[in-house]
PDB file of N, CA and C in Angstrom:
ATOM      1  N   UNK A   1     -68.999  38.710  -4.147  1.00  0.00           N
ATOM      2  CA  UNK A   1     -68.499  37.747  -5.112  1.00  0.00           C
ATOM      3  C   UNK A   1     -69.412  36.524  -5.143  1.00  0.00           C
ATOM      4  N   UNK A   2     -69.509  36.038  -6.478  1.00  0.00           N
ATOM      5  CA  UNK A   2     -70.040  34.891  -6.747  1.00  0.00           C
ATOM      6  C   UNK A   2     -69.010  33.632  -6.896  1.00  0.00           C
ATOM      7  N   UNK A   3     -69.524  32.809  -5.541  1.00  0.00           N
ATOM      8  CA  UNK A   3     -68.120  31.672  -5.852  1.00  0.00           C
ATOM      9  C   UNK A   3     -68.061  30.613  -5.982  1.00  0.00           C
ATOM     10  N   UNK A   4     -67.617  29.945  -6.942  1.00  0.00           N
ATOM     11  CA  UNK A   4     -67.787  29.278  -7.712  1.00  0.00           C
ATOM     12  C   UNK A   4     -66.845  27.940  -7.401  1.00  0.00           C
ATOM     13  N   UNK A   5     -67.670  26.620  -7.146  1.00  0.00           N
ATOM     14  CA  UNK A   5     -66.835  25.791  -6.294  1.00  0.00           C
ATOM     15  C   UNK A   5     -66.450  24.303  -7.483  1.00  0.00           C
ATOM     16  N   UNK A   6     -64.814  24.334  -7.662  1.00  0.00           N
ATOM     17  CA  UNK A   6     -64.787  22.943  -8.581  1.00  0.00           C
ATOM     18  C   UNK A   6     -63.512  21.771  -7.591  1.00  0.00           C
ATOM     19  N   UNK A   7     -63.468  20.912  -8.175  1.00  0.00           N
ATOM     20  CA  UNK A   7     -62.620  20.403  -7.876  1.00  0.00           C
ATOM     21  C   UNK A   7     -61.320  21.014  -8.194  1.00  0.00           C
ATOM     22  N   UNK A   8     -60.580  21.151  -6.943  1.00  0.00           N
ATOM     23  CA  UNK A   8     -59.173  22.046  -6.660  1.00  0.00           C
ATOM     24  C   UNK A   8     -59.383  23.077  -6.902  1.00  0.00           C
ATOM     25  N   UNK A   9     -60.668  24.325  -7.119  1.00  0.00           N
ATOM     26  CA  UNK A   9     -60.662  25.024  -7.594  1.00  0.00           C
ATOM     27  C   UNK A   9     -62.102  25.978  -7.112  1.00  0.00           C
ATOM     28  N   UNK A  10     -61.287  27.298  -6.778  1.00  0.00           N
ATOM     29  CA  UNK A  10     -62.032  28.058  -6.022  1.00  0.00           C
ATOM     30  C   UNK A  10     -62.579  29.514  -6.728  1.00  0.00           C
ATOM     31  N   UNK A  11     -63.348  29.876  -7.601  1.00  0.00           N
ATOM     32  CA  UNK A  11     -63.213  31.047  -8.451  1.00  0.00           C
ATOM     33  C   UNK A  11     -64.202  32.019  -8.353  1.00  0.00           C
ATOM     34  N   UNK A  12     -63.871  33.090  -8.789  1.00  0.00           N
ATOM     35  CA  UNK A  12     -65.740  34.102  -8.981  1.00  0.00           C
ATOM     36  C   UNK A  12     -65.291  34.728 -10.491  1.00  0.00           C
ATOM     37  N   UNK A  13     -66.147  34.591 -11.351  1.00  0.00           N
ATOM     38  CA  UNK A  13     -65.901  35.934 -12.719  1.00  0.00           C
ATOM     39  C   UNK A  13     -67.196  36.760 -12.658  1.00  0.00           C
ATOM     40  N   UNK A  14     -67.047  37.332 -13.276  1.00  0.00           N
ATOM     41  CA  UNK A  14     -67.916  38.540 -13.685  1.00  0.00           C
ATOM     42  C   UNK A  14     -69.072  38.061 -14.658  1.00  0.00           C
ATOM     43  N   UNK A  15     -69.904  39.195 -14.900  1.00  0.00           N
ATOM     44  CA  UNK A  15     -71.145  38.837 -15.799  1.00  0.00           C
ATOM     45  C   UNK A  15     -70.874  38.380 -17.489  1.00  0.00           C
ATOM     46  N   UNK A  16     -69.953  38.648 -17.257  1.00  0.00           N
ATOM     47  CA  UNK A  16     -68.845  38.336 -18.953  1.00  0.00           C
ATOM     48  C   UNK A  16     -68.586  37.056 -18.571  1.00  0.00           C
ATOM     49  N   UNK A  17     -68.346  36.851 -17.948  1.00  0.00           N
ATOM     50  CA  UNK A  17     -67.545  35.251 -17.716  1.00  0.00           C
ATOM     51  C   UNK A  17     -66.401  35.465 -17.259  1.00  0.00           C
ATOM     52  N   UNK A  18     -65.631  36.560 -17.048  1.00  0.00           N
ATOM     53  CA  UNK A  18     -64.400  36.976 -16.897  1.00  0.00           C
ATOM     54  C   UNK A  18     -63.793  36.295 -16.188  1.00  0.00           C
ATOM     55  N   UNK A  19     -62.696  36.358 -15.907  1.00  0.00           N
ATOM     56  CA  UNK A  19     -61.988  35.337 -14.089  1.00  0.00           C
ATOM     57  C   UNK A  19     -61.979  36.997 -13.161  1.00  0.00           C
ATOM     58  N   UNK A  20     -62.324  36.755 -12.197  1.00  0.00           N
ATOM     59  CA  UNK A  20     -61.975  37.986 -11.186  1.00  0.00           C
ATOM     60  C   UNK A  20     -60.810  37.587 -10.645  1.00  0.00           C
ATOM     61  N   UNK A  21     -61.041  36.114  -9.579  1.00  0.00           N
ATOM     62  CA  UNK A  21     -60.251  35.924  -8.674  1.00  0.00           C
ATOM     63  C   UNK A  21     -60.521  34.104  -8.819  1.00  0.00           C
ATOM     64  N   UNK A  22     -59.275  33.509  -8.029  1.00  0.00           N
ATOM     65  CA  UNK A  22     -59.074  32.163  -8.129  1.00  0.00           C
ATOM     66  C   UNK A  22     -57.794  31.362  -7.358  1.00  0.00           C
ATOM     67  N   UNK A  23     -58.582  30.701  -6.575  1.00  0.00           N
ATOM     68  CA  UNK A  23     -57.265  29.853  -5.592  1.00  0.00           C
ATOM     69  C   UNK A  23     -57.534  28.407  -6.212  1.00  0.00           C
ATOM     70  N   UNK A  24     -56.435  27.652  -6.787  1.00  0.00           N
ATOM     71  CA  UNK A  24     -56.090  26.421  -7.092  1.00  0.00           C
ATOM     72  C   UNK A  24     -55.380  25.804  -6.002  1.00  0.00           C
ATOM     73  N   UNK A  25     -56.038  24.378  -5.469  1.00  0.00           N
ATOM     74  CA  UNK A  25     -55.340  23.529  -5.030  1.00  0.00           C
ATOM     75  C   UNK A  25     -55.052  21.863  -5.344  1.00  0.00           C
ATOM     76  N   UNK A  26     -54.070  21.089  -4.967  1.00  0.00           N
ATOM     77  CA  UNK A  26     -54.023  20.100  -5.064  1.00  0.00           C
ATOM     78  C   UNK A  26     -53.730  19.426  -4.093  1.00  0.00           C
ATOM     79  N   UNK A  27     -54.044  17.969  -3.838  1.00  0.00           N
ATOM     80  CA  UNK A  27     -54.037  16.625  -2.973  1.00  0.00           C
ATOM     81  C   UNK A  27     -52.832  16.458  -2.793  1.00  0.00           C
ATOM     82  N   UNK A  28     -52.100  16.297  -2.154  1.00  0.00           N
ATOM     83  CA  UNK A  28     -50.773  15.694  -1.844  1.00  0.00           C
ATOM     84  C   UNK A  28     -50.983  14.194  -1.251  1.00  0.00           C
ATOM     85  N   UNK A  29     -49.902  13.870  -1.517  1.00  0.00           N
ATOM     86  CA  UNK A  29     -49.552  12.125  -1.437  1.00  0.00           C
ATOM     87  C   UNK A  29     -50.204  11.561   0.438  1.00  0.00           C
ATOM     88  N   UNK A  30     -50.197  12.554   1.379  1.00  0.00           N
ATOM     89  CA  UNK A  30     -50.603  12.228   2.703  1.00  0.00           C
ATOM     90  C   UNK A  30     -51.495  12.552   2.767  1.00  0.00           C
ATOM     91  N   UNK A  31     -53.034  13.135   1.717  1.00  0.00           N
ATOM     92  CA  UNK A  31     -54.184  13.351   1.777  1.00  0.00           C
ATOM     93  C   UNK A  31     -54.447  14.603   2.149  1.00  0.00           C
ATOM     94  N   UNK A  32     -53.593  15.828   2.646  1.00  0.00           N
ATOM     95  CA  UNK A  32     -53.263  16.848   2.675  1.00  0.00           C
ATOM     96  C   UNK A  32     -53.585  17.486   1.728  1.00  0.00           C
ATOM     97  N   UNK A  33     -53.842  19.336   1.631  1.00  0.00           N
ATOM     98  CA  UNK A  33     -54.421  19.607   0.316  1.00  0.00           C
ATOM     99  C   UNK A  33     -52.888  20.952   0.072  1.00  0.00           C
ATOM    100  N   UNK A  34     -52.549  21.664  -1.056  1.00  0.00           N
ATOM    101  CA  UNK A  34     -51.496  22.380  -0.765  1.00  0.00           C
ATOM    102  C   UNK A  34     -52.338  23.595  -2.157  1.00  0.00           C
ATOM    103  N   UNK A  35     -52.317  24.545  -1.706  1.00  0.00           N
ATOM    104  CA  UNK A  35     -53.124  25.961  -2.005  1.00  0.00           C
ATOM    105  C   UNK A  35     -51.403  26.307  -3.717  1.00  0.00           C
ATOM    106  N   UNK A  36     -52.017  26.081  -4.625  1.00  0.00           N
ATOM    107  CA  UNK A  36     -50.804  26.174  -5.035  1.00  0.00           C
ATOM    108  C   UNK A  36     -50.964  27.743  -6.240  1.00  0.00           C
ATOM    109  N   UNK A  37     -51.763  27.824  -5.889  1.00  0.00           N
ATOM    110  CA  UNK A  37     -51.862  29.050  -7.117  1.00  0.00           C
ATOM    111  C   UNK A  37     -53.227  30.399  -6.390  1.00  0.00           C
ATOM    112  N   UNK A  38     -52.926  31.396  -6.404  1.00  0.00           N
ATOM    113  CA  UNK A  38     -54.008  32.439  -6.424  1.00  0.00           C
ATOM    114  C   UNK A  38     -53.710  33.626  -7.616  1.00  0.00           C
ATOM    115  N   UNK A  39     -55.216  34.021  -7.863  1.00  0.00           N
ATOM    116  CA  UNK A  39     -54.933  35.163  -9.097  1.00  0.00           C
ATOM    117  C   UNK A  39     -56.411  36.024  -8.438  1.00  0.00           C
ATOM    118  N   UNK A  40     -55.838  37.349  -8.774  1.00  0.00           N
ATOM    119  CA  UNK A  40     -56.943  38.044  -8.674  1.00  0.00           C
ATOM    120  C   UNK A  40     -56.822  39.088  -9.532  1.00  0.00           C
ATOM    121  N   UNK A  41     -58.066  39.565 -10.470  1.00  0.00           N
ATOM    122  CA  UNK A  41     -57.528  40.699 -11.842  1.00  0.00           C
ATOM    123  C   UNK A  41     -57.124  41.487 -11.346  1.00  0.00           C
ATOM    124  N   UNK A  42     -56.437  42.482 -12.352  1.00  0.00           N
ATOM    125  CA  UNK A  42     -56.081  43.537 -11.834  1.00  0.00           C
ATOM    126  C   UNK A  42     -56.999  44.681 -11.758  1.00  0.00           C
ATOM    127  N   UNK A  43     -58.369  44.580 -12.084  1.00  0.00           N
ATOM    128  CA  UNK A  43     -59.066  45.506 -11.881  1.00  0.00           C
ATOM    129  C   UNK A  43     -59.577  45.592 -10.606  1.00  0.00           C
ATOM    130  N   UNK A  44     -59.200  44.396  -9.651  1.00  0.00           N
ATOM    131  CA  UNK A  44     -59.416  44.303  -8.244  1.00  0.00           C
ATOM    132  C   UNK A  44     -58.583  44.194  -7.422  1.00  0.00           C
ATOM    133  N   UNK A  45     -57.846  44.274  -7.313  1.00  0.00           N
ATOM    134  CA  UNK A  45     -56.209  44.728  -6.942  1.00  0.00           C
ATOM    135  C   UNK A  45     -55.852  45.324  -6.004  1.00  0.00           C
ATOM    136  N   UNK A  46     -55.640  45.553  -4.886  1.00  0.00           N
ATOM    137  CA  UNK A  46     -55.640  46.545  -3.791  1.00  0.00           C
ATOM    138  C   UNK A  46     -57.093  46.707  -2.953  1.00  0.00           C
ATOM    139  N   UNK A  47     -57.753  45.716  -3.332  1.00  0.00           N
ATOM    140  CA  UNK A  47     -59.552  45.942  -2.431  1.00  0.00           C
ATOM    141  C   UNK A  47     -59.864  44.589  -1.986  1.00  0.00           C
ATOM    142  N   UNK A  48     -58.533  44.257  -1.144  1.00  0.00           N
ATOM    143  CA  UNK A  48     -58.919  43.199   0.115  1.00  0.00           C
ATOM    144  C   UNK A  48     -59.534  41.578  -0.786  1.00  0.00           C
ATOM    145  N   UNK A  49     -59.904  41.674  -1.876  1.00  0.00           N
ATOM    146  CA  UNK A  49     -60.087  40.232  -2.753  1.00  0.00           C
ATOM    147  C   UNK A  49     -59.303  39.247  -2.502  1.00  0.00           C
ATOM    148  N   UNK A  50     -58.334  39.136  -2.266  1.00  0.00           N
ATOM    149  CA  UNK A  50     -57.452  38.264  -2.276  1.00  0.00           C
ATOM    150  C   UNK A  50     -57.533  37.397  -1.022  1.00  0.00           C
ATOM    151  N   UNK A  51     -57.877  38.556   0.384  1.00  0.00           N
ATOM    152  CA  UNK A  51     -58.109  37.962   1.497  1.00  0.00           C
ATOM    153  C   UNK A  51     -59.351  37.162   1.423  1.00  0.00           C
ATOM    154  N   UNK A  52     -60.011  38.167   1.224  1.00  0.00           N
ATOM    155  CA  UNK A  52     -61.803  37.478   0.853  1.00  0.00           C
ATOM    156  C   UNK A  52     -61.468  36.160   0.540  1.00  0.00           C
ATOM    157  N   UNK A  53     -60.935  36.145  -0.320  1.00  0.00           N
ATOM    158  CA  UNK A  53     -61.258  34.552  -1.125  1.00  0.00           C
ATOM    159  C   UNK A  53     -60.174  33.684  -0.490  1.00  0.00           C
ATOM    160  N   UNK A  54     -59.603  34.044   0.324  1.00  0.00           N
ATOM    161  CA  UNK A  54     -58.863  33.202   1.031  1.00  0.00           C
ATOM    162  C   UNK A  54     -59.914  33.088   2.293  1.00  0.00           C
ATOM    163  N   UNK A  55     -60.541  33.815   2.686  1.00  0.00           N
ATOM    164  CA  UNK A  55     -61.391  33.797   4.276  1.00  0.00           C
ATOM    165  C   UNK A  55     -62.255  32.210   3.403  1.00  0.00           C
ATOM    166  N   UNK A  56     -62.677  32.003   2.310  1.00  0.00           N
ATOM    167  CA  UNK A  56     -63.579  31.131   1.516  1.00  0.00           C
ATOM    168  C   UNK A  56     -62.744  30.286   1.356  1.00  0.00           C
ATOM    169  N   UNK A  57     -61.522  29.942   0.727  1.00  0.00           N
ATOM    170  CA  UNK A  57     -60.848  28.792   0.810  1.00  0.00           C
ATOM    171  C   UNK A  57     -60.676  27.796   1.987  1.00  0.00           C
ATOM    172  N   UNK A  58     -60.453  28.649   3.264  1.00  0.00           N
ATOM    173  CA  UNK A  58     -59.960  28.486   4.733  1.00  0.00           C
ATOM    174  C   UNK A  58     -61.510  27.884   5.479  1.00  0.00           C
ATOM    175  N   UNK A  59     -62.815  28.856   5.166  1.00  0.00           N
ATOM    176  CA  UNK A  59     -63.896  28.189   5.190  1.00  0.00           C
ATOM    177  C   UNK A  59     -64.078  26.710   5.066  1.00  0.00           C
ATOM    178  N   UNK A  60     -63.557  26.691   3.459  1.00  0.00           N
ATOM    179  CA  UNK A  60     -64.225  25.138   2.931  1.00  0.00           C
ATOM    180  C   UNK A  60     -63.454  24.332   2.885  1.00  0.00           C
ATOM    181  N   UNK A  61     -61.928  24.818   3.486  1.00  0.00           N
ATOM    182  CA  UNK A  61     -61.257  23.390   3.546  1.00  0.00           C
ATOM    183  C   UNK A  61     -61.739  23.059   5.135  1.00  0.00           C
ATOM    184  N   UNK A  62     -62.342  23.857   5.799  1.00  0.00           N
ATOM    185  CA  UNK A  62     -63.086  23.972   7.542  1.00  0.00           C
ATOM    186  C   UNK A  62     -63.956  22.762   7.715  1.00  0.00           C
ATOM    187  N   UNK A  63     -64.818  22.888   6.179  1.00  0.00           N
ATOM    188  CA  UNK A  63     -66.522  22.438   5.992  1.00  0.00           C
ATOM    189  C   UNK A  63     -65.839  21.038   5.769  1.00  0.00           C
ATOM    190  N   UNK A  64     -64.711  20.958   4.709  1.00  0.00           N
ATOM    191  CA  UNK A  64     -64.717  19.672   4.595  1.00  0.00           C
ATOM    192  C   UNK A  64     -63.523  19.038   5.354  1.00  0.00           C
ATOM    193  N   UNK A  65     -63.133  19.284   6.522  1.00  0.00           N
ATOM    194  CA  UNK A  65     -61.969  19.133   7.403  1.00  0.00           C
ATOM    195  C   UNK A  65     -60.903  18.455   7.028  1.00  0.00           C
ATOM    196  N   UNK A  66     -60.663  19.517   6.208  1.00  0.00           N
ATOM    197  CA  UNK A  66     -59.313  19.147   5.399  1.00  0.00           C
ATOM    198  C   UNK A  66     -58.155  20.124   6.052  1.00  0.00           C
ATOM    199  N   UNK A  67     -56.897  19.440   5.850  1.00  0.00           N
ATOM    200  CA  UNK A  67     -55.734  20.222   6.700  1.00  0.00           C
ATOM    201  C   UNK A  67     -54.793  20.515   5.072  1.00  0.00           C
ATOM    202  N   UNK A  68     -54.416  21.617   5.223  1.00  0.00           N
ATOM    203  CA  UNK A  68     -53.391  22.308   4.038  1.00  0.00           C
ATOM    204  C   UNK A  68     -52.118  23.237   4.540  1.00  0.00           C
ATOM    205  N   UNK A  69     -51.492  23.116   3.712  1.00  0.00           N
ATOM    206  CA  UNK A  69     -50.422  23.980   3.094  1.00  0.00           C
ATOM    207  C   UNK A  69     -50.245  24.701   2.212  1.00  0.00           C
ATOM    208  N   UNK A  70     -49.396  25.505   1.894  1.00  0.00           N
ATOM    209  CA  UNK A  70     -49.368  26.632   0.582  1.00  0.00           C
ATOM    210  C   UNK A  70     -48.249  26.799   0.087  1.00  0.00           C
ATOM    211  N   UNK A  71     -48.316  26.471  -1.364  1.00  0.00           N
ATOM    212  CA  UNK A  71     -46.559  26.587  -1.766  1.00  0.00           C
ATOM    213  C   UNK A  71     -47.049  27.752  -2.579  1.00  0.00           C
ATOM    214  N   UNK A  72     -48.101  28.301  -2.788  1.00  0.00           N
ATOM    215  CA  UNK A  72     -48.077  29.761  -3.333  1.00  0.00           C
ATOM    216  C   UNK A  72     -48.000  30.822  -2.122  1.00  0.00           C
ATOM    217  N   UNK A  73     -47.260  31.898  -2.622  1.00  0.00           N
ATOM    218  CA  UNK A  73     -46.441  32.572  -1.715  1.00  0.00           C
ATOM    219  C   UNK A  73     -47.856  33.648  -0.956  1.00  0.00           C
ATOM    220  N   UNK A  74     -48.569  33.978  -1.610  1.00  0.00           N
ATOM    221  CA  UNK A  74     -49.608  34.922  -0.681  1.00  0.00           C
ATOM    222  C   UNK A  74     -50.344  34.235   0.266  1.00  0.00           C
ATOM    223  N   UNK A  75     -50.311  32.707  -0.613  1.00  0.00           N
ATOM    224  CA  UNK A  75     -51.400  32.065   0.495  1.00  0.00           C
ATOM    225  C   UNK A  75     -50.944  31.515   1.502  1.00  0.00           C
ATOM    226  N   UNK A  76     -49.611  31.386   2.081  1.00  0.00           N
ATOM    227  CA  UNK A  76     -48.579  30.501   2.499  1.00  0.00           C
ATOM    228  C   UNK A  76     -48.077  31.701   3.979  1.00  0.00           C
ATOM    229  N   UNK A  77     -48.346  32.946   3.029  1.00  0.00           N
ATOM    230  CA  UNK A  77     -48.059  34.290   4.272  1.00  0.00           C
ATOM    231  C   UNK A  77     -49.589  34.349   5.239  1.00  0.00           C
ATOM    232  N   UNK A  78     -50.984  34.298   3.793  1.00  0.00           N
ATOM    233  CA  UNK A  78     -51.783  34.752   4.747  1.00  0.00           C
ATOM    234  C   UNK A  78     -52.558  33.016   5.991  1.00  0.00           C
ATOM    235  N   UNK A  79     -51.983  32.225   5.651  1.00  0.00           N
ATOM    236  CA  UNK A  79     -52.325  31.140   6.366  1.00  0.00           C
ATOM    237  C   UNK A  79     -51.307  31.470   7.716  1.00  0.00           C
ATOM    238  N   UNK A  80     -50.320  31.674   7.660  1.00  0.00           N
ATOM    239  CA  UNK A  80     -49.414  31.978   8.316  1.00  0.00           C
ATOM    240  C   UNK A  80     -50.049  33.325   9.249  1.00  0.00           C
ATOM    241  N   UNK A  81     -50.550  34.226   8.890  1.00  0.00           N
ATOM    242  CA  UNK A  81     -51.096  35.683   9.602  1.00  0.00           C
ATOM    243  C   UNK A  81     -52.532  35.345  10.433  1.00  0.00           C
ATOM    244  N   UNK A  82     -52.794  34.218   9.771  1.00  0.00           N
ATOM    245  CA  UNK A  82     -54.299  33.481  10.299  1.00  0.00           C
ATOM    246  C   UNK A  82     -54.496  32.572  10.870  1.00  0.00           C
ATOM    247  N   UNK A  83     -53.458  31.858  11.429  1.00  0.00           N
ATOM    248  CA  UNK A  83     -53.594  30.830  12.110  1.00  0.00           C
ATOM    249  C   UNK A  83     -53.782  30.567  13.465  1.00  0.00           C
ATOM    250  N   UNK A  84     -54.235  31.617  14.267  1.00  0.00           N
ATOM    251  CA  UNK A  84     -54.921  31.391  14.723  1.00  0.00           C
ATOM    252  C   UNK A  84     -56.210  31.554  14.945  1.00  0.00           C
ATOM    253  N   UNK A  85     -57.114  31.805  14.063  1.00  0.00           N
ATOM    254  CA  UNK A  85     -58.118  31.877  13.365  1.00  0.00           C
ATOM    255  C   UNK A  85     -58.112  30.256  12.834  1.00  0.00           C
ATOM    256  N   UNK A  86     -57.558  29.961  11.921  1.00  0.00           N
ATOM    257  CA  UNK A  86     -57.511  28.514  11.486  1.00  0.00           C
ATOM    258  C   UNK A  86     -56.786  27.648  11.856  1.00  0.00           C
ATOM    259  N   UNK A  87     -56.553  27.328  13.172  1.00  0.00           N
ATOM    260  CA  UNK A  87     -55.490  26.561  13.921  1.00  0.00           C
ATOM    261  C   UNK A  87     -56.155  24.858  12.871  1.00  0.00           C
ATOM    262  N   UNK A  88     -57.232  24.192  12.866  1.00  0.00           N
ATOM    263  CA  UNK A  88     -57.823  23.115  12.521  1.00  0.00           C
ATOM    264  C   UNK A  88     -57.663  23.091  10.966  1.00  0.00           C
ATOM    265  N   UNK A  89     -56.941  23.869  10.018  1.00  0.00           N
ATOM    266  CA  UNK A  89     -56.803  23.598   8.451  1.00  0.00           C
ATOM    267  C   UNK A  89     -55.356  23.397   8.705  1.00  0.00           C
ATOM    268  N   UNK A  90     -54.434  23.715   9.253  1.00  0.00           N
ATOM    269  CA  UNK A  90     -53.206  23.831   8.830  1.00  0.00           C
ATOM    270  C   UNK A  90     -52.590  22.679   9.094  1.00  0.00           C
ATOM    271  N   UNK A  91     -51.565  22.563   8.417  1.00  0.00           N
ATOM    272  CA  UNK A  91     -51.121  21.105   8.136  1.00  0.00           C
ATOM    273  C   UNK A  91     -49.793  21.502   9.189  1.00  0.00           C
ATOM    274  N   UNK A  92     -49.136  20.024   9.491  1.00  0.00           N
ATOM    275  CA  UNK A  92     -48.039  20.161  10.668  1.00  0.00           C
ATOM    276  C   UNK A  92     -46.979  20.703   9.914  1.00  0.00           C
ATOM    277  N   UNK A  93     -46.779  20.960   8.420  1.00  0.00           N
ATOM    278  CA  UNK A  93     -45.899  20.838   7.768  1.00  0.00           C
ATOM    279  C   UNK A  93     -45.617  22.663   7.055  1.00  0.00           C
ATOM    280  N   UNK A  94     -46.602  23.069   7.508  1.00  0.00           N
ATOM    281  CA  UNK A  94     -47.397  24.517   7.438  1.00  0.00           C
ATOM    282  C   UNK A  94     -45.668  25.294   7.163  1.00  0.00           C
ATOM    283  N   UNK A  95     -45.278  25.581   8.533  1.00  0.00           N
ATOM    284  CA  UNK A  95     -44.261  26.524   8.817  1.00  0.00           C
ATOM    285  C   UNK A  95     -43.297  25.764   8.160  1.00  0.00           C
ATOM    286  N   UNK A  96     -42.976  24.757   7.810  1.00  0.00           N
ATOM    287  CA  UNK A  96     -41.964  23.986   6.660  1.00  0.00           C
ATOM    288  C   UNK A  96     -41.856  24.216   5.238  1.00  0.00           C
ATOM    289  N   UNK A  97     -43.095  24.691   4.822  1.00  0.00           N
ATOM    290  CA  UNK A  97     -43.445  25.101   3.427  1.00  0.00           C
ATOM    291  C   UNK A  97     -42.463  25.256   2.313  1.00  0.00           C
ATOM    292  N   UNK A  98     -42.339  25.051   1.580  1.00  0.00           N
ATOM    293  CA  UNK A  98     -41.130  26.080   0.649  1.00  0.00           C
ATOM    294  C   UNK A  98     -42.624  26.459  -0.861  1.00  0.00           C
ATOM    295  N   UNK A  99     -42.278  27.750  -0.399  1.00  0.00           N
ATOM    296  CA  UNK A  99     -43.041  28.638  -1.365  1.00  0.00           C
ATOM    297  C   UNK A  99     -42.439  28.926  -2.813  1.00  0.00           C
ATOM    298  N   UNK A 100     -43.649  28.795  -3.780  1.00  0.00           N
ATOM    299  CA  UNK A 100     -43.064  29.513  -5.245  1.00  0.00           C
ATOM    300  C   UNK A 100     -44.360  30.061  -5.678  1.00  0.00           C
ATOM    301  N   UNK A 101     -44.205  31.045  -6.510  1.00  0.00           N
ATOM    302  CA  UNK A 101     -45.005  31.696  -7.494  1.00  0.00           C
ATOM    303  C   UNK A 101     -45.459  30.746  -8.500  1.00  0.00           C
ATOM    304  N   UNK A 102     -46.436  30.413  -8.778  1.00  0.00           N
ATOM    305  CA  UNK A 102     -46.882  29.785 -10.044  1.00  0.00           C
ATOM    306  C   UNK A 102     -47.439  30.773 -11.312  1.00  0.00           C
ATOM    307  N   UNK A 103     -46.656  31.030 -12.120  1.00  0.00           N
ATOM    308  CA  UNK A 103     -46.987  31.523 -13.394  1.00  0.00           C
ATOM    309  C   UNK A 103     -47.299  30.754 -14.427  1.00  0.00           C
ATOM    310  N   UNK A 104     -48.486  30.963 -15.205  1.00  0.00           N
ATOM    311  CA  UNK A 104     -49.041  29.764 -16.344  1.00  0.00           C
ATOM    312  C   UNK A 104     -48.590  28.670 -15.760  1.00  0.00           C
ATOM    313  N   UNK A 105     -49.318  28.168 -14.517  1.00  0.00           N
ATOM    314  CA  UNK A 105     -49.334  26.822 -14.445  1.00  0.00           C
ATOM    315  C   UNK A 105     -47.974  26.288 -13.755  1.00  0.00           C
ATOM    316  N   UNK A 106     -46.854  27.129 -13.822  1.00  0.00           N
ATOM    317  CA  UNK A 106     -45.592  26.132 -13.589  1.00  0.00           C
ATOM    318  C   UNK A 106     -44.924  27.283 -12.119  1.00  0.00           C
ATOM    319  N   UNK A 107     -44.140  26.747 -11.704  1.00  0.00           N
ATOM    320  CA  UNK A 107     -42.981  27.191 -10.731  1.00  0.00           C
ATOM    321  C   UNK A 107     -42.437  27.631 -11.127  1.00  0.00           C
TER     322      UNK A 107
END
């Protein structure tokens, strides 16, 4: 994957421009960052992408020692399956979480 780094925003598309895959986050009020959205197409679906680009999220919130949470529900399990691997991203508030699905943008 080619990945593609924006503010709150973690992506790779294809030679089309396509979206493949994509983790959105935002700043919370204690400087904290909270993982609030992941998508990955469905033409990639079942082939470990999702982790991938979470191993890259978990990376660069590493690089820029930032501590997070996840109110999107995959990212919220796999921070949770990884932590100890990423004991230094996770926020104290981690296992407190309350998770939702974000569809178009909303809860």
């Amino acid at each position: 994957m080619d990945w593609q780094y924006e503010n709150g925003r973690i992506y790779s598309t294809d030679e089309n421009g396509e979206l493949m895959c994509e983790a959105t986050f935002i700043r919370k009020e204690n400087g904290e960052m909270d993982i609030d959205h992941t998508y990955v197409n469905p033409v990639l679906r079942g082939q470990g992408v999702a982790a991938q680009m979470m191993e890259v999220v978990a990376e660069y919130f590493r690089k820029e020692q930032l501590k997070t949470t996840a109110t999107c529900s995959y990212a919220n399990i796999w921070l949770k399956r990884h932590e100890k691997l990423y004991p230094d991203i996770l926020s104290e508030d981690t296992s407190d979480q309350a998770v939702a699905c974000k569809i178009d943008g909303k809860h």
